[in-house]
N, C-alpha and C. Protein backbone atom coordinates (compact mmCIF):
# COMPACT_ATOMS: atom_id res chain seq x y z
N UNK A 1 -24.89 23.58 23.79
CA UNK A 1 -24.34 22.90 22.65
C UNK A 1 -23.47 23.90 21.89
N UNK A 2 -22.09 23.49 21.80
CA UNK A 2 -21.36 24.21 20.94
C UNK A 2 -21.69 24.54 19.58
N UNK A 3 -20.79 25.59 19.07
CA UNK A 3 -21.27 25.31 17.13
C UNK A 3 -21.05 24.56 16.51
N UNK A 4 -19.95 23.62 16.97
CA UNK A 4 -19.10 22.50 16.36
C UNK A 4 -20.29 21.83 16.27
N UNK A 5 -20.60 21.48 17.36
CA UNK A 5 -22.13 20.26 17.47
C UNK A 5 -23.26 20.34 17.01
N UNK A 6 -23.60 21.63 16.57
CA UNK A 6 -24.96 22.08 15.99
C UNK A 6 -24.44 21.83 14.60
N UNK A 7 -23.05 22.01 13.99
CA UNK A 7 -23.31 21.58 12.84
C UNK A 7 -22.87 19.82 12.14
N UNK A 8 -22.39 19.33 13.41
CA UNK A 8 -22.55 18.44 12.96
C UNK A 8 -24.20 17.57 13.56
N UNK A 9 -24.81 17.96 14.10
CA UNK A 9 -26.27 17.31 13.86
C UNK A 9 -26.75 17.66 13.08
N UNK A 10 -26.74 19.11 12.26
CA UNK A 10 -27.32 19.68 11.44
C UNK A 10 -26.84 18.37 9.85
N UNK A 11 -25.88 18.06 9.93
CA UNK A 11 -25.41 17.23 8.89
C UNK A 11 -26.28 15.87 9.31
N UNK A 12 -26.11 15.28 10.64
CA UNK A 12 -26.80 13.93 10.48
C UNK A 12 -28.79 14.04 10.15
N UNK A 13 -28.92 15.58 10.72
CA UNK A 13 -30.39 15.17 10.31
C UNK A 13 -30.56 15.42 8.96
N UNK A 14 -29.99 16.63 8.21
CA UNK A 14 -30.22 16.13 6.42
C UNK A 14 -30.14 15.12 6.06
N UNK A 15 -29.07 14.27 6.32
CA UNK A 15 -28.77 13.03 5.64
C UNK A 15 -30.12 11.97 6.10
N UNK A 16 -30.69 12.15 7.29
CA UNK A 16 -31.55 10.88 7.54
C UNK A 16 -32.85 11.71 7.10
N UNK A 17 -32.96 13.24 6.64
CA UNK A 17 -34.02 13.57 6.27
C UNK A 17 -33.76 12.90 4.44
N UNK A 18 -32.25 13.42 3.47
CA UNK A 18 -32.29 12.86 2.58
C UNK A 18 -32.72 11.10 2.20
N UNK A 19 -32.56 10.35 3.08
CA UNK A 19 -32.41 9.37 2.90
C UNK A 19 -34.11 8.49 3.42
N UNK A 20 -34.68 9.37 4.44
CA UNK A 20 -36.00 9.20 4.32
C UNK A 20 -36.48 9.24 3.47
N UNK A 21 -36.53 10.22 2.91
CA UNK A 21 -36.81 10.82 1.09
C UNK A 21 -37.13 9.44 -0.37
N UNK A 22 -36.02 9.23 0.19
CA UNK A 22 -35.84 7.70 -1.09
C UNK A 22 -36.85 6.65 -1.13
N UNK A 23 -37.15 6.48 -2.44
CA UNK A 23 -37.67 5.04 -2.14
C UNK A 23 -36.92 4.18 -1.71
N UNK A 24 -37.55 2.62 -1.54
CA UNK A 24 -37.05 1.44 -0.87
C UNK A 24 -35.93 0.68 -1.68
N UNK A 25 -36.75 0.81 -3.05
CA UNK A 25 -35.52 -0.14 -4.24
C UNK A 25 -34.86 0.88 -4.43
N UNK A 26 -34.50 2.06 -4.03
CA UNK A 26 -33.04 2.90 -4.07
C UNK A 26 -32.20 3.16 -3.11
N UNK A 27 -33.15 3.10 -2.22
CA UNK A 27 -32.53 2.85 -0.69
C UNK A 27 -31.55 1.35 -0.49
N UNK A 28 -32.56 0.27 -1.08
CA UNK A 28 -31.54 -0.88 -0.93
C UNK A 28 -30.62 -0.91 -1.84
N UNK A 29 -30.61 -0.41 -3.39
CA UNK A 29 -29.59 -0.09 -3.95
C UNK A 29 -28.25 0.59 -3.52
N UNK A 30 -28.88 1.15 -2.67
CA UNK A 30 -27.53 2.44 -2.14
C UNK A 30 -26.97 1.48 -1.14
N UNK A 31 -27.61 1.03 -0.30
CA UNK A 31 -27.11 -0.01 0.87
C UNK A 31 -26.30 -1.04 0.25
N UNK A 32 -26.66 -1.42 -0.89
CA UNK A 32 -25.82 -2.72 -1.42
C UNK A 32 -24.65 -2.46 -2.19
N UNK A 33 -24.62 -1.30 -2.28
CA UNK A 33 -23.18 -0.77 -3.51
C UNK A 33 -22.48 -0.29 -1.98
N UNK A 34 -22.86 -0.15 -1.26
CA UNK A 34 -21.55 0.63 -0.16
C UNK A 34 -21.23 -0.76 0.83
N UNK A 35 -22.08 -1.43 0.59
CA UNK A 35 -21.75 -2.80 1.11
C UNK A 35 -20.63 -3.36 0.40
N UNK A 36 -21.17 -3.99 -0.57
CA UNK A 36 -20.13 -4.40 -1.92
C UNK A 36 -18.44 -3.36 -1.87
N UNK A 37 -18.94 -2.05 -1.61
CA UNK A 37 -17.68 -1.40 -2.01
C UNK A 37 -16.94 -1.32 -0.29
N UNK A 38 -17.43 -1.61 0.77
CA UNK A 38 -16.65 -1.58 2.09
C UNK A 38 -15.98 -3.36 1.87
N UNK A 39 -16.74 -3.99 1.67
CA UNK A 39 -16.35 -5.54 1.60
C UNK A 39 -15.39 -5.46 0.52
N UNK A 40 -15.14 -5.50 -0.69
CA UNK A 40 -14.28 -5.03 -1.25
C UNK A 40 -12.70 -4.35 -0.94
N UNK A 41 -13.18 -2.90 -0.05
CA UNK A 41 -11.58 -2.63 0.67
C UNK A 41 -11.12 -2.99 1.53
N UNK A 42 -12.13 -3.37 2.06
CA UNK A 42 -11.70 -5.05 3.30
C UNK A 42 -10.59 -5.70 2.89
N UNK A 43 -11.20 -6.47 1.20
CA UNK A 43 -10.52 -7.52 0.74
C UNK A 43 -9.22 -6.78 0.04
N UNK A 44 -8.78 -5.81 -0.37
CA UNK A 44 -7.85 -5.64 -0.76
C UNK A 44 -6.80 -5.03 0.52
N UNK A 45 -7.62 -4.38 1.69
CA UNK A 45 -6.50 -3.93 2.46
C UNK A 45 -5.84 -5.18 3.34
N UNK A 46 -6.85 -6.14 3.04
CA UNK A 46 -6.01 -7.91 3.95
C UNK A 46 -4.93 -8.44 3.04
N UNK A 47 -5.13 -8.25 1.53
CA UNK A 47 -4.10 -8.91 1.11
C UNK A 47 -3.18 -7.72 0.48
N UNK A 48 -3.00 -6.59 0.63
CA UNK A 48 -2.03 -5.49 1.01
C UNK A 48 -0.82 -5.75 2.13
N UNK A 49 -1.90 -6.16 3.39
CA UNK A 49 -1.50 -6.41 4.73
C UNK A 49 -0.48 -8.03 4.59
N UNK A 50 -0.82 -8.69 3.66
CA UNK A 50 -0.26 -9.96 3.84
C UNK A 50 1.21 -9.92 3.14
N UNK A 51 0.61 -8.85 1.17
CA UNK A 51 1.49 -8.80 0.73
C UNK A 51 3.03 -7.85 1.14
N UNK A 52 2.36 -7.39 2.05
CA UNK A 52 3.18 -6.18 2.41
C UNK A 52 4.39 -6.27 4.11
N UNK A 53 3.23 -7.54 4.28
CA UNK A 53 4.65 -8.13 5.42
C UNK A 53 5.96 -8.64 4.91
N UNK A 54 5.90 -9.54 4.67
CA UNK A 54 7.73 -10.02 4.13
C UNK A 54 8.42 -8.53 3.67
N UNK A 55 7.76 -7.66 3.07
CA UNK A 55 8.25 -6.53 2.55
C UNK A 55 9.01 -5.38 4.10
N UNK A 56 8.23 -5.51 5.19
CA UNK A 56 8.36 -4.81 5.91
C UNK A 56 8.99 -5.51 6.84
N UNK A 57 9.44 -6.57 6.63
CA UNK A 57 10.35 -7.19 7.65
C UNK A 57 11.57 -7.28 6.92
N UNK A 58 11.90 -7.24 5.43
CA UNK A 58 13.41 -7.27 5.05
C UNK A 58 13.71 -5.40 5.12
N UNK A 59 12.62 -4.67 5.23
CA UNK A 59 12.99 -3.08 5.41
C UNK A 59 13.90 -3.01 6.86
N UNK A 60 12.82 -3.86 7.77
CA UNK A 60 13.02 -3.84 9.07
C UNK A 60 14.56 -4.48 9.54
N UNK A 61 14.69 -5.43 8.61
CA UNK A 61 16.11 -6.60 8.96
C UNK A 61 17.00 -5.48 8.88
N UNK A 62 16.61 -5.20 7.41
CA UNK A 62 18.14 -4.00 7.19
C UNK A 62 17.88 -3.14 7.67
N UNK A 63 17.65 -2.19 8.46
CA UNK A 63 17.32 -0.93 9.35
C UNK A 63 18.35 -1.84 10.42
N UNK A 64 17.89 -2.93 11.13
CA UNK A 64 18.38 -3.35 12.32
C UNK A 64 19.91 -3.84 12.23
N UNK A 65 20.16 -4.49 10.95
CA UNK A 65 21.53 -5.01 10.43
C UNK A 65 22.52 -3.68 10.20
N UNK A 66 22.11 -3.03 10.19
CA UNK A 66 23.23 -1.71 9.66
C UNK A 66 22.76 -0.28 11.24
N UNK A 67 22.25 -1.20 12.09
CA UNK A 67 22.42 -0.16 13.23
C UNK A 67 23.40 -1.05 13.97
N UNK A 68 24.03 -0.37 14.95
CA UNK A 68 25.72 -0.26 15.10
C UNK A 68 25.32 -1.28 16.91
């Protein structure tokens, strides 16, 4: 096992040793705010993605309209 790899297990077992650690109603607390906050940038990077097409197709028109 490289060093690269020893330290990254060394990171996943703190974290599942930290997180053993916790109680249950903080444990599900923690689970539900990173839930909430991944669902969340979900929802803003889809309507980024929606708002941001028409935008990237009149970039795109004119890029293509003014090549020769």
């Amino acid at each position: 096992m490289g060093i690269g790899a020893a330290a990254r297990f060394n990171a996943v077992a703190t974290t599942a040793r930290y997180l053993g650690a916790m109680s249950l109603i903080r444990l599900l607390r923690l689970a539900s705010g990173w839930t909430i906050t991944l669902c969340g940038t979900l929802i803003i990077m889809s309507d980024m993605g929606t708002a941001a097409a028409p935008l990237l197709r009149g970039i795109f028109g004119a890029i293509s309209s003014a090549m020769p």
